[in-house]
C-alpha atoms as a PDB file:
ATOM      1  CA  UNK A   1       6.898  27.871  46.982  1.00  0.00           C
ATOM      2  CA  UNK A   2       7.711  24.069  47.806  1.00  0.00           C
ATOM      3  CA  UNK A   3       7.932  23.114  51.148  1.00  0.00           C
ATOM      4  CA  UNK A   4      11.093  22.766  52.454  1.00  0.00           C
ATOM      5  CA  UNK A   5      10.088  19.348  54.250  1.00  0.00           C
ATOM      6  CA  UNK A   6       9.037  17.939  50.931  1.00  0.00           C
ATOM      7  CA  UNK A   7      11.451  15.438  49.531  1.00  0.00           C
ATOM      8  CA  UNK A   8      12.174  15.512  46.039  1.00  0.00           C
ATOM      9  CA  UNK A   9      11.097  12.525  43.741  1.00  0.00           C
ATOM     10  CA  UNK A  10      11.803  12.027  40.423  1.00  0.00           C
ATOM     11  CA  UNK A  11      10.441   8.534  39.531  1.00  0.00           C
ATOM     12  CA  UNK A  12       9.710   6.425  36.447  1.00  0.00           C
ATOM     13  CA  UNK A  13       8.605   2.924  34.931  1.00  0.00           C
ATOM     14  CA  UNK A  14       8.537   2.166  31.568  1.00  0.00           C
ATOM     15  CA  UNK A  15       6.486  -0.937  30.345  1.00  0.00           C
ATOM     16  CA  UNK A  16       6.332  -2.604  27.184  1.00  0.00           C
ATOM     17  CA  UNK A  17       2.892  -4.018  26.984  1.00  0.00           C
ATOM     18  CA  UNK A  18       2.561  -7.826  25.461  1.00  0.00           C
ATOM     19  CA  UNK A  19       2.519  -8.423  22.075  1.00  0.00           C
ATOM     20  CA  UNK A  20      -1.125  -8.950  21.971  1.00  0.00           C
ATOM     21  CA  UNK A  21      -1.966  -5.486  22.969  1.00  0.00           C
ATOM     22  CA  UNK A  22       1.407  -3.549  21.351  1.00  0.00           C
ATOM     23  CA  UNK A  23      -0.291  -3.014  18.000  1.00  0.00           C
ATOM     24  CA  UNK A  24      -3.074  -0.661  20.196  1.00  0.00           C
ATOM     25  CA  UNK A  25      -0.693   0.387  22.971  1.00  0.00           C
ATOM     26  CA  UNK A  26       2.499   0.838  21.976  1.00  0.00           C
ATOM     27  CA  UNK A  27       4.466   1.763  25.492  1.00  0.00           C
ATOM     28  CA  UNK A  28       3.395   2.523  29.623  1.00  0.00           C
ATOM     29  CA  UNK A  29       5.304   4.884  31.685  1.00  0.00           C
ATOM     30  CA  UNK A  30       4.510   5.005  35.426  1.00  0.00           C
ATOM     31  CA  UNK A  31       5.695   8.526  36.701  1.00  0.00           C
ATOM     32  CA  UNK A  32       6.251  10.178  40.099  1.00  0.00           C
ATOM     33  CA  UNK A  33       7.089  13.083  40.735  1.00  0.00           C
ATOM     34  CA  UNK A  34       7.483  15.461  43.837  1.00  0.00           C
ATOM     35  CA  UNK A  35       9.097  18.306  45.716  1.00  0.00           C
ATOM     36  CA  UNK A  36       9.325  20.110  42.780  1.00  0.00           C
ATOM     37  CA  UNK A  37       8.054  24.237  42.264  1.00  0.00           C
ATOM     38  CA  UNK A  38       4.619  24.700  41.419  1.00  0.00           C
ATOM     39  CA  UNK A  39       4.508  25.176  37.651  1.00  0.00           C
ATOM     40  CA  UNK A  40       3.046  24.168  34.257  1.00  0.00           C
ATOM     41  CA  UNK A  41       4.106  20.821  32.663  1.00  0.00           C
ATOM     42  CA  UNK A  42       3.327  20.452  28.264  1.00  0.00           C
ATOM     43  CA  UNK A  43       1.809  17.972  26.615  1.00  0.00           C
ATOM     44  CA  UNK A  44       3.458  17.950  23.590  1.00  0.00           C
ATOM     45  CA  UNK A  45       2.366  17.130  20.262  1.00  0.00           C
ATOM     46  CA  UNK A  46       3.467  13.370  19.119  1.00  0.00           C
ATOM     47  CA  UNK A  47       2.383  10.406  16.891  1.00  0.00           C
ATOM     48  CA  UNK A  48       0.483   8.914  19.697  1.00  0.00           C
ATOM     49  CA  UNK A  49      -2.441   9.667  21.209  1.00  0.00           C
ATOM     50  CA  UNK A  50      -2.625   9.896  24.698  1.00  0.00           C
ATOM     51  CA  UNK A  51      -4.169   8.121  28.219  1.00  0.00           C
ATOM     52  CA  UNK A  52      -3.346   9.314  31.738  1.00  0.00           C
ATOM     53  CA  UNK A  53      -4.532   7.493  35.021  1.00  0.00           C
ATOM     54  CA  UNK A  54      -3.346   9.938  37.834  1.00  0.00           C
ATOM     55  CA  UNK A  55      -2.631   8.676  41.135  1.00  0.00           C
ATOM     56  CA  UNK A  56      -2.451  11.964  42.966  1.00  0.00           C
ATOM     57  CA  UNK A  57      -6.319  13.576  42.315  1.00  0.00           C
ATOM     58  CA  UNK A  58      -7.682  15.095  38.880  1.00  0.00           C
ATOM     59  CA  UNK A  59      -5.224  17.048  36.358  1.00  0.00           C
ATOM     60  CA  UNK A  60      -5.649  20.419  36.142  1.00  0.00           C
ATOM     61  CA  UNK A  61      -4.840  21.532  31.985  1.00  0.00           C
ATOM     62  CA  UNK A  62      -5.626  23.789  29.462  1.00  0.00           C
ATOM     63  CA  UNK A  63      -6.716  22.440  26.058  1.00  0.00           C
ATOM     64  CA  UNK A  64      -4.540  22.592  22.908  1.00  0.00           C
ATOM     65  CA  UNK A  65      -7.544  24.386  20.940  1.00  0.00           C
ATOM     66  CA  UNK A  66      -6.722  27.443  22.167  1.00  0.00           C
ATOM     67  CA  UNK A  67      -9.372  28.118  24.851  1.00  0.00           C
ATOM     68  CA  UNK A  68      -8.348  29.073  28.069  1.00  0.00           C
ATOM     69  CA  UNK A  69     -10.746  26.916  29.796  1.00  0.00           C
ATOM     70  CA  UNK A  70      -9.494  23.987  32.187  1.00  0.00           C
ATOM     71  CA  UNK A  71     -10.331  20.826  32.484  1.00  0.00           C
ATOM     72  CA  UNK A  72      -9.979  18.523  35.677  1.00  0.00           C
ATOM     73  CA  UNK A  73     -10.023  15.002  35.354  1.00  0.00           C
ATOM     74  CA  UNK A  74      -8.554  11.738  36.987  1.00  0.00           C
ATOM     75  CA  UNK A  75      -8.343   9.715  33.972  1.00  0.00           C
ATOM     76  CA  UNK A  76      -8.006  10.905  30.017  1.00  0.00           C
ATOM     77  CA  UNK A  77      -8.136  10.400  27.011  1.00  0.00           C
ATOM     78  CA  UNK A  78      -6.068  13.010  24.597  1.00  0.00           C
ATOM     79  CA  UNK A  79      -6.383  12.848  20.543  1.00  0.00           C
ATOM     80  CA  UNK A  80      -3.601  13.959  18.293  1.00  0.00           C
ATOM     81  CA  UNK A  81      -2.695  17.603  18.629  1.00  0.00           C
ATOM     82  CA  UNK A  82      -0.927  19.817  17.051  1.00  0.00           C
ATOM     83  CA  UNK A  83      -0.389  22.554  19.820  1.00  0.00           C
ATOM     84  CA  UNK A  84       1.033  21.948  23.646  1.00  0.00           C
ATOM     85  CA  UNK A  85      -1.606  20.570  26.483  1.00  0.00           C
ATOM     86  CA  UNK A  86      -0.462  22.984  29.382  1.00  0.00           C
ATOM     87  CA  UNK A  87      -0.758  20.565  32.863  1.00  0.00           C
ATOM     88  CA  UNK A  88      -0.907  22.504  35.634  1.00  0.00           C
ATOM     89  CA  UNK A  89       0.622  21.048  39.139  1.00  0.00           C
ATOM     90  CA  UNK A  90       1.620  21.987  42.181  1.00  0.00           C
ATOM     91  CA  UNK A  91       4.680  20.450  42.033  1.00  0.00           C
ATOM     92  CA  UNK A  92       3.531  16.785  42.398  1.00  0.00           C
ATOM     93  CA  UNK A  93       2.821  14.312  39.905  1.00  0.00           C
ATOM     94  CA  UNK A  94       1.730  10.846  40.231  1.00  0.00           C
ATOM     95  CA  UNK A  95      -0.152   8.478  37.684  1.00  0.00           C
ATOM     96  CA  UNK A  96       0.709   6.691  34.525  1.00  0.00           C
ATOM     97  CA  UNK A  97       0.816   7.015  30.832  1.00  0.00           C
ATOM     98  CA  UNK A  98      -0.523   5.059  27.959  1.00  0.00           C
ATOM     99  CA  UNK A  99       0.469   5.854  24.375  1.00  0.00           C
ATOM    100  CA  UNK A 100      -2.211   4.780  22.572  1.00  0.00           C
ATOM    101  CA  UNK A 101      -1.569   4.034  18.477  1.00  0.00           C
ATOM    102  CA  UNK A 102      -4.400   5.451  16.417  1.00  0.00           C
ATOM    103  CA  UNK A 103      -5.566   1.649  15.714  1.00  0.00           C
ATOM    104  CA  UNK A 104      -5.413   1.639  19.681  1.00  0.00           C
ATOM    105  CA  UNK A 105      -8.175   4.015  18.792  1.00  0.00           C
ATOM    106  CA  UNK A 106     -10.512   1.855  16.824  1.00  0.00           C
ATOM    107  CA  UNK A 107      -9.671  -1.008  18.530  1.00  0.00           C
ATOM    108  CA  UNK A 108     -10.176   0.076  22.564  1.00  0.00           C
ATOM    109  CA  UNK A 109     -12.201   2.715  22.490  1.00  0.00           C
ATOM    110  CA  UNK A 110     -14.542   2.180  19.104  1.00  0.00           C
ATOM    111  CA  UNK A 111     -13.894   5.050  17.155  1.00  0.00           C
ATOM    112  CA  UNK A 112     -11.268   6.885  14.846  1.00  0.00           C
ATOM    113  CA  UNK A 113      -8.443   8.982  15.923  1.00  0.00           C
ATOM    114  CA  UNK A 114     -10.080  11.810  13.973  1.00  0.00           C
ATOM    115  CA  UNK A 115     -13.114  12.489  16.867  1.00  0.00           C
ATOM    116  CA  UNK A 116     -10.283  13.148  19.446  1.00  0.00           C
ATOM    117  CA  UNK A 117      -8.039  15.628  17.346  1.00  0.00           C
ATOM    118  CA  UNK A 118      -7.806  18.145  19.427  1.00  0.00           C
ATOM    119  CA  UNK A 119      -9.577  17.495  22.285  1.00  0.00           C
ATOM    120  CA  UNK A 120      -9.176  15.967  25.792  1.00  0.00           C
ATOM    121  CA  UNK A 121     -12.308  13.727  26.966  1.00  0.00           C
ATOM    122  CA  UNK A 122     -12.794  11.582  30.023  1.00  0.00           C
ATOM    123  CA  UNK A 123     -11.650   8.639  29.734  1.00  0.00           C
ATOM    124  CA  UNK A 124     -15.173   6.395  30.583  1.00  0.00           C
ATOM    125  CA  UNK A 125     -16.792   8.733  28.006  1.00  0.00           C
ATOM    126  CA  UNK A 126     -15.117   6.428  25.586  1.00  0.00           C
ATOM    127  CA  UNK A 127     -13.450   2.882  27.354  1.00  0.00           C
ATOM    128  CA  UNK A 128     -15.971   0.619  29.078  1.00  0.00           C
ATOM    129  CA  UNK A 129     -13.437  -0.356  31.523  1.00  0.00           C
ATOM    130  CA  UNK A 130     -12.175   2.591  32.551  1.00  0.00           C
ATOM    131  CA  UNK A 131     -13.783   2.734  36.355  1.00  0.00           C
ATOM    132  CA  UNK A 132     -11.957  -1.124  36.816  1.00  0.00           C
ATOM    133  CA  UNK A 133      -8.908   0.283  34.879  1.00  0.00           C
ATOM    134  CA  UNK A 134      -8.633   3.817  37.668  1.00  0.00           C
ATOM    135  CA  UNK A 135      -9.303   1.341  40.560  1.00  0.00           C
ATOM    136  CA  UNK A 136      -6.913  -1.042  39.800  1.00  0.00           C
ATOM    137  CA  UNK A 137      -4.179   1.045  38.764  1.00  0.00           C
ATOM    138  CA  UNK A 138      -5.491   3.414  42.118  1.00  0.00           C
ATOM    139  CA  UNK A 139      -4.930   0.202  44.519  1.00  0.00           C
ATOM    140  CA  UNK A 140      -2.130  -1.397  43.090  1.00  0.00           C
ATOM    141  CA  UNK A 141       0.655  -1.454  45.658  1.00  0.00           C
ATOM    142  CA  UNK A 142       3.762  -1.329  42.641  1.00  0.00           C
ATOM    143  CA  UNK A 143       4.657  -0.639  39.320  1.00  0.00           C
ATOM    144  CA  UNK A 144       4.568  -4.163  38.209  1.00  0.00           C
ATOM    145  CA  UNK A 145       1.237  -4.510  40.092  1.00  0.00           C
ATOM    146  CA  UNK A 146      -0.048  -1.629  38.180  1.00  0.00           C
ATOM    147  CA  UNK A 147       1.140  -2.629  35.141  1.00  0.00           C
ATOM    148  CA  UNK A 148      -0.106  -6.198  35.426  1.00  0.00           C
ATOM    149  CA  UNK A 149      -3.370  -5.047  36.081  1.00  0.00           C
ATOM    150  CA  UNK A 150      -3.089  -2.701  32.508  1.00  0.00           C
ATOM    151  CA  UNK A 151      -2.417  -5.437  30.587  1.00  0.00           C
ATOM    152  CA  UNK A 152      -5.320  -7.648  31.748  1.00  0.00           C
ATOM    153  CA  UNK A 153      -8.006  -4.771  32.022  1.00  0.00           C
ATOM    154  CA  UNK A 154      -6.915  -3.832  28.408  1.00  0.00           C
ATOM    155  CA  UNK A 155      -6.164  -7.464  27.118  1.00  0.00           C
ATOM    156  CA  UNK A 156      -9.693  -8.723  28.151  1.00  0.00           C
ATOM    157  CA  UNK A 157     -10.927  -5.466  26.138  1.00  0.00           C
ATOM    158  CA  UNK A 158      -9.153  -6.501  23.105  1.00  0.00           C
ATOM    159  CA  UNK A 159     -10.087 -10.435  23.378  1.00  0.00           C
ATOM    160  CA  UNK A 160     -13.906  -9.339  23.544  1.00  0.00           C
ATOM    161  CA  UNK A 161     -14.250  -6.319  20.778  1.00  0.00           C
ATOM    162  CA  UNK A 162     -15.072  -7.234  17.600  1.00  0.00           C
ATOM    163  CA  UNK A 163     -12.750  -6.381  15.196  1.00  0.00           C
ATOM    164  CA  UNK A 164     -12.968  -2.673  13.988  1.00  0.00           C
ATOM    165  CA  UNK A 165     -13.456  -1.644  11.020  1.00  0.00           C
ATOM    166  CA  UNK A 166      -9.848  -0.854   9.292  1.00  0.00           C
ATOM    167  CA  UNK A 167      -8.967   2.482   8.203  1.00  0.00           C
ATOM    168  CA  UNK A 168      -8.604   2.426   4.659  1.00  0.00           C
ATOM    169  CA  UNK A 169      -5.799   0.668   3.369  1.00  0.00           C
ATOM    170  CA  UNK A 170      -4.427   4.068   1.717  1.00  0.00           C
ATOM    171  CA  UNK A 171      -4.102   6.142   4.379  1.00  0.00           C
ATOM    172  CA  UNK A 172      -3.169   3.500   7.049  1.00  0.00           C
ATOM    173  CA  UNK A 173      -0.082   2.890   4.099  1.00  0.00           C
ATOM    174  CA  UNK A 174       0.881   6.314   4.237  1.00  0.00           C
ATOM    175  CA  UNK A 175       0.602   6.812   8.094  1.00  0.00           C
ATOM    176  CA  UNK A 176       2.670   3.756   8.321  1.00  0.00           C
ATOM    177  CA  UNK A 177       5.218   5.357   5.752  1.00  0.00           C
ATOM    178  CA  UNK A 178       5.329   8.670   7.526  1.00  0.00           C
ATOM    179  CA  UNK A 179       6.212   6.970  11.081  1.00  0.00           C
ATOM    180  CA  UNK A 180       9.037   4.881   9.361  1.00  0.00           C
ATOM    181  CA  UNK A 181      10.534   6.792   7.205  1.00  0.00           C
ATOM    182  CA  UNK A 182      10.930  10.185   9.501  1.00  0.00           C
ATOM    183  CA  UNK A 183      12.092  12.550   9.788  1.00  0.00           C
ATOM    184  CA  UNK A 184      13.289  11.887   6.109  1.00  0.00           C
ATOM    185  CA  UNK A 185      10.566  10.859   4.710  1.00  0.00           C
ATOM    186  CA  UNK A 186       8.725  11.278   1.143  1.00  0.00           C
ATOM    187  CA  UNK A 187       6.661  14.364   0.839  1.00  0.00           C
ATOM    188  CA  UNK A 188       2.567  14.117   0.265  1.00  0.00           C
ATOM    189  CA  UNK A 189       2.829  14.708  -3.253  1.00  0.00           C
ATOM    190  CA  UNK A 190       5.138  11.054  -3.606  1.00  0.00           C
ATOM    191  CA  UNK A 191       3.028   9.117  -1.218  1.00  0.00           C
ATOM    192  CA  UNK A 192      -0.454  10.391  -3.059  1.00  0.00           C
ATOM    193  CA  UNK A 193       1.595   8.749  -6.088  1.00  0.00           C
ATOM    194  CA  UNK A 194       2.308   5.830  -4.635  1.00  0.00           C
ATOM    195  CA  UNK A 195      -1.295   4.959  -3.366  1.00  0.00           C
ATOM    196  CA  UNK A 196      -2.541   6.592  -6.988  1.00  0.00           C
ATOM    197  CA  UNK A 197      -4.358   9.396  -5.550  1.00  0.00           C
ATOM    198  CA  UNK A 198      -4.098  13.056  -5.881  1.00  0.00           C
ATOM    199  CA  UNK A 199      -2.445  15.209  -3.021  1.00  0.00           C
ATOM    200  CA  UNK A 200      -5.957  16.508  -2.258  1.00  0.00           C
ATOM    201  CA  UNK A 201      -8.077  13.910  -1.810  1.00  0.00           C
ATOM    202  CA  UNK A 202      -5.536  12.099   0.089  1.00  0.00           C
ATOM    203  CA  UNK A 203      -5.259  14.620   2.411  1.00  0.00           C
ATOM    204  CA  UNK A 204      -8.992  14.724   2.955  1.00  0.00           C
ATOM    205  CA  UNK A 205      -9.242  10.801   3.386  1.00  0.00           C
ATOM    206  CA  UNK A 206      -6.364  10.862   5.605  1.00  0.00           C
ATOM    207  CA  UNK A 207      -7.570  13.841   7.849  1.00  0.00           C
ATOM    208  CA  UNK A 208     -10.848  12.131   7.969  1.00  0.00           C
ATOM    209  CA  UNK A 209      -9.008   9.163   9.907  1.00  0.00           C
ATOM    210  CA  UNK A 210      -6.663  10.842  12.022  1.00  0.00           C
ATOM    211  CA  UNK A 211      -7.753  14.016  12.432  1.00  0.00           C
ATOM    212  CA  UNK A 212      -4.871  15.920  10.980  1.00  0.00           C
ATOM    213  CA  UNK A 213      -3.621  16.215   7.312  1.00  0.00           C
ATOM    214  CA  UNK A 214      -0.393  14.294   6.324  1.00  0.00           C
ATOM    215  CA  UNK A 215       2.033  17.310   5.790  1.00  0.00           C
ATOM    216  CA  UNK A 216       1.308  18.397   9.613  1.00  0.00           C
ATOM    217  CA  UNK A 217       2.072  14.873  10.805  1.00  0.00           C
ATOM    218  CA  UNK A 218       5.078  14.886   8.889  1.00  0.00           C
ATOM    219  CA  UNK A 219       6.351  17.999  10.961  1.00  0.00           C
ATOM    220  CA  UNK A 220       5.218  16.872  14.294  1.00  0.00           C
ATOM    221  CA  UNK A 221       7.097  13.791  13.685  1.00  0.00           C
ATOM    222  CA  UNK A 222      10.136  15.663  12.912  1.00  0.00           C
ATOM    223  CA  UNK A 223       9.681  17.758  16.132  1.00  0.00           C
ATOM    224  CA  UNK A 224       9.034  14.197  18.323  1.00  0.00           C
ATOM    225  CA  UNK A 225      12.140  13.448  17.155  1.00  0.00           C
ATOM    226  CA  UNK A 226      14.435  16.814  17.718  1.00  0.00           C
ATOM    227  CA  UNK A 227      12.368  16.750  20.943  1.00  0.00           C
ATOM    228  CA  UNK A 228      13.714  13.071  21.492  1.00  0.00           C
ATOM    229  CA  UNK A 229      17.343  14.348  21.225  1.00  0.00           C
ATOM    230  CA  UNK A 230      17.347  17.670  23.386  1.00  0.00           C
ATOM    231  CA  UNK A 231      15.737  15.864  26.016  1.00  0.00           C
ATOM    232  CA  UNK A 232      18.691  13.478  26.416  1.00  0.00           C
ATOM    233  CA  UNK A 233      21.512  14.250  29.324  1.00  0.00           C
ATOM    234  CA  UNK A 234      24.038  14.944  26.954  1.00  0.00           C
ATOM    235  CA  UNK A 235      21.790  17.746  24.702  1.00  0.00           C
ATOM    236  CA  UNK A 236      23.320  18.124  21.006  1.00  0.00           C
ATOM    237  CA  UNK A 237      24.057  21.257  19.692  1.00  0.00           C
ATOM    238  CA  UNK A 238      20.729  22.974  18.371  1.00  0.00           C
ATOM    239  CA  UNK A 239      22.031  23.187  14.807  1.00  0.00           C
ATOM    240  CA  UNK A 240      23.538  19.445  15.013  1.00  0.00           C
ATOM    241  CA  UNK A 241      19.474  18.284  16.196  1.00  0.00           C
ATOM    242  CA  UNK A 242      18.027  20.818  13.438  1.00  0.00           C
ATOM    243  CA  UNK A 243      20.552  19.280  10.507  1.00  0.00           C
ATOM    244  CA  UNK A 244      19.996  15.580  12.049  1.00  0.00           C
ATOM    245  CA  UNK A 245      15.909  15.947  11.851  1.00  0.00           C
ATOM    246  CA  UNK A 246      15.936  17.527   8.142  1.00  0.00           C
ATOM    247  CA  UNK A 247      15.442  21.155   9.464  1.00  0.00           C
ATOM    248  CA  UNK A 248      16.561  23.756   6.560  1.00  0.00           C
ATOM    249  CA  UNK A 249      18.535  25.643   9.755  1.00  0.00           C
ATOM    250  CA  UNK A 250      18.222  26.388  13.525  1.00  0.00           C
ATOM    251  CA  UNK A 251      15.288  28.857  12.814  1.00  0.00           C
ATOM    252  CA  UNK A 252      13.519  26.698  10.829  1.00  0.00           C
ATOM    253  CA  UNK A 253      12.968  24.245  14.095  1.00  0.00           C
ATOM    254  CA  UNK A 254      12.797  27.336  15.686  1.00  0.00           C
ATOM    255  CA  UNK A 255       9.430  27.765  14.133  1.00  0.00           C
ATOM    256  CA  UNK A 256       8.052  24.682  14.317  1.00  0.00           C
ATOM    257  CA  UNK A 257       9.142  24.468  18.458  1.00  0.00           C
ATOM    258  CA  UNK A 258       6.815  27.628  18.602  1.00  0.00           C
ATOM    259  CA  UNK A 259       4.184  26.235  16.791  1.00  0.00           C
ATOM    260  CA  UNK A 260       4.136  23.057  18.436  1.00  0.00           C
ATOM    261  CA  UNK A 261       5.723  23.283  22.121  1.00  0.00           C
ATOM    262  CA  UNK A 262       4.523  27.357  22.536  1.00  0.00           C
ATOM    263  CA  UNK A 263       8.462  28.117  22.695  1.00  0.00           C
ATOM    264  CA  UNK A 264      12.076  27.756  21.846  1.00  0.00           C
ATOM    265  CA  UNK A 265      13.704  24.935  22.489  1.00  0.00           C
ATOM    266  CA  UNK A 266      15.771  26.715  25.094  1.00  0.00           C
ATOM    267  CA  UNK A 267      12.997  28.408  26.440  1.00  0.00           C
ATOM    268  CA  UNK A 268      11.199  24.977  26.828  1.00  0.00           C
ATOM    269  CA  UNK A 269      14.194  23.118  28.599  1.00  0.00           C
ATOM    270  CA  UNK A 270      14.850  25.898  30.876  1.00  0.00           C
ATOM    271  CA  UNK A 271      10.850  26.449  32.167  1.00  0.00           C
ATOM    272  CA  UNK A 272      10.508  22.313  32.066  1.00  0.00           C
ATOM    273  CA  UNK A 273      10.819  21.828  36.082  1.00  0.00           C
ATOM    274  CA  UNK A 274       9.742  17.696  35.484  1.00  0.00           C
ATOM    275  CA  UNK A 275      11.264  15.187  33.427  1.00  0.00           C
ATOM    276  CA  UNK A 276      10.367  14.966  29.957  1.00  0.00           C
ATOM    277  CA  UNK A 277       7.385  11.685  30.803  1.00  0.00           C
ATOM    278  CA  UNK A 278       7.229  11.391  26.599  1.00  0.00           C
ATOM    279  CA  UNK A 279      11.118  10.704  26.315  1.00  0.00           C
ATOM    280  CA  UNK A 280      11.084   8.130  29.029  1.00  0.00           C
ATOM    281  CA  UNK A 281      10.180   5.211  26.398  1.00  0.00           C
ATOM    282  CA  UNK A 282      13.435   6.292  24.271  1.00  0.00           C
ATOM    283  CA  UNK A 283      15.522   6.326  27.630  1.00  0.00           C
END
């Protein structure tokens, strides 16, 4: 139970990071939250990948491979996913969110999207700076404090990395085509054409980059977006958001909320006790 003498916060800051850095980090949201019932917050699936710098002691999760092991960290790195990242709190949480782009990937922390599918890793396992990014963000005395001191810690990063090597100029193409054009976008089987490769082995040389196979981003991006839409004050109707994001019907994005959030949409807005931290950037 939450104390009674616990006053309830429900805080955010979004930040849009300097042009020099948006190509790798597309958006910062400083959240705090508090008074709330104990529960279980999810991570849900989304173009981005994912870095957290908590302010209130390590996150307590379950991984999206389906073990039930936990993980406890104070800062984090999550890849592309394709099933929810149950956060466990007591009702308090504090920290800030980066949403990393998958050239973000290559660019600030040396490696492909692809060998953080799936998985959640601390974040010095793969950024240099991330003991002067925790302490800074940890001391800062604001939002625009903290988010000043993101923007240098991660600017100087940029300004001394070499350049990465580019993902191929295919499968960056049909990324880039998939995040435009949804949730109406081409299927696999026009892109392959347009990049004049076969459905297969563009699906092989895109999984190989990001992790995932085109078709499944395709879907989560549909979902980000229906997700996008029922999180907002004024909800839709579910068969308006299912007809608006290209859904056959209602049960079709049905499915794909249980495949990607672990429920119904009305199941997931009603056991949701903090705000939605992803939908803050489309506030």
């Amino acid at each position: 139970m939450v104390r009674q003498d616990v006053e309830r916060i429900a805080e955010a800051a979004t930040h849009w990071p300097p042009p020099a850095l948006r190509p790798f980090v597309e958006s910062v949201v400083g959240y705090h939250y508090a008074g709330f019932e104990p529960g279980v917050h999810r991570g849900l699936p989304s173009r981005h990948l994912t870095i957290v710098v908590s302010l209130d002691g390590p996150l307590d999760m379950t991984l999206p491979d389906g073990r039930q092991t936990t993980l406890a960290l104070d800062a984090l790195v999550s890849g592309l996913h394709a099933a929810p990242v149950a956060i466990h709190h007591d009702g308090l949480q504090h920290g800030v969110q980066l949403q990393l782009t998958p050239l973000g990937a290559r660019t600030l922390l040396g490696l492909p999207a692809a060998e953080l599918a799936h998985r959640v890793v601390p974040l010095d396992d793969v950024l240099g700076t991330a003991g002067e990014l925790g302490d800074r963000v940890a001391t800062a005395g604001s939002w625009t404090e903290r988010f000043a001191a993101l923007d240098d810690v991660l600017g100087r990063a940029v300004a001394r990395t070499s350049p990465p090597r580019p993902p191929r100029a295919e499968v960056a193409y049909v990324f880039d085509r998939l995040v435009r054009a949804a949730p109406h976008g081409p299927g696999v089987g026009a892109l392959a054409a347009e990049v004049g490769w076969s459905r297969r082995h563009l699906a092989e040389q895109f999984r190989r980059e990001y992790g995932l196979p085109p078709k499944l981003v395709a879907r989560i991006l549909r979902f980000e977006q229906a997700r996008g839409l029922l999180a907002r004050p004024r909800r839709p109707a579910l068969a308006d958001v299912a007809a608006v994001c290209g859904y056959a019907d209602q049960a079709h994005m049905t499915h794909d909320w249980v495949a990607f959030a672990g429920s119904s949409p009305l199941a997931w807005l009603a056991e949701e006790q903090l705000p939605f931290v992803q939908d803050e950037v489309a506030a």
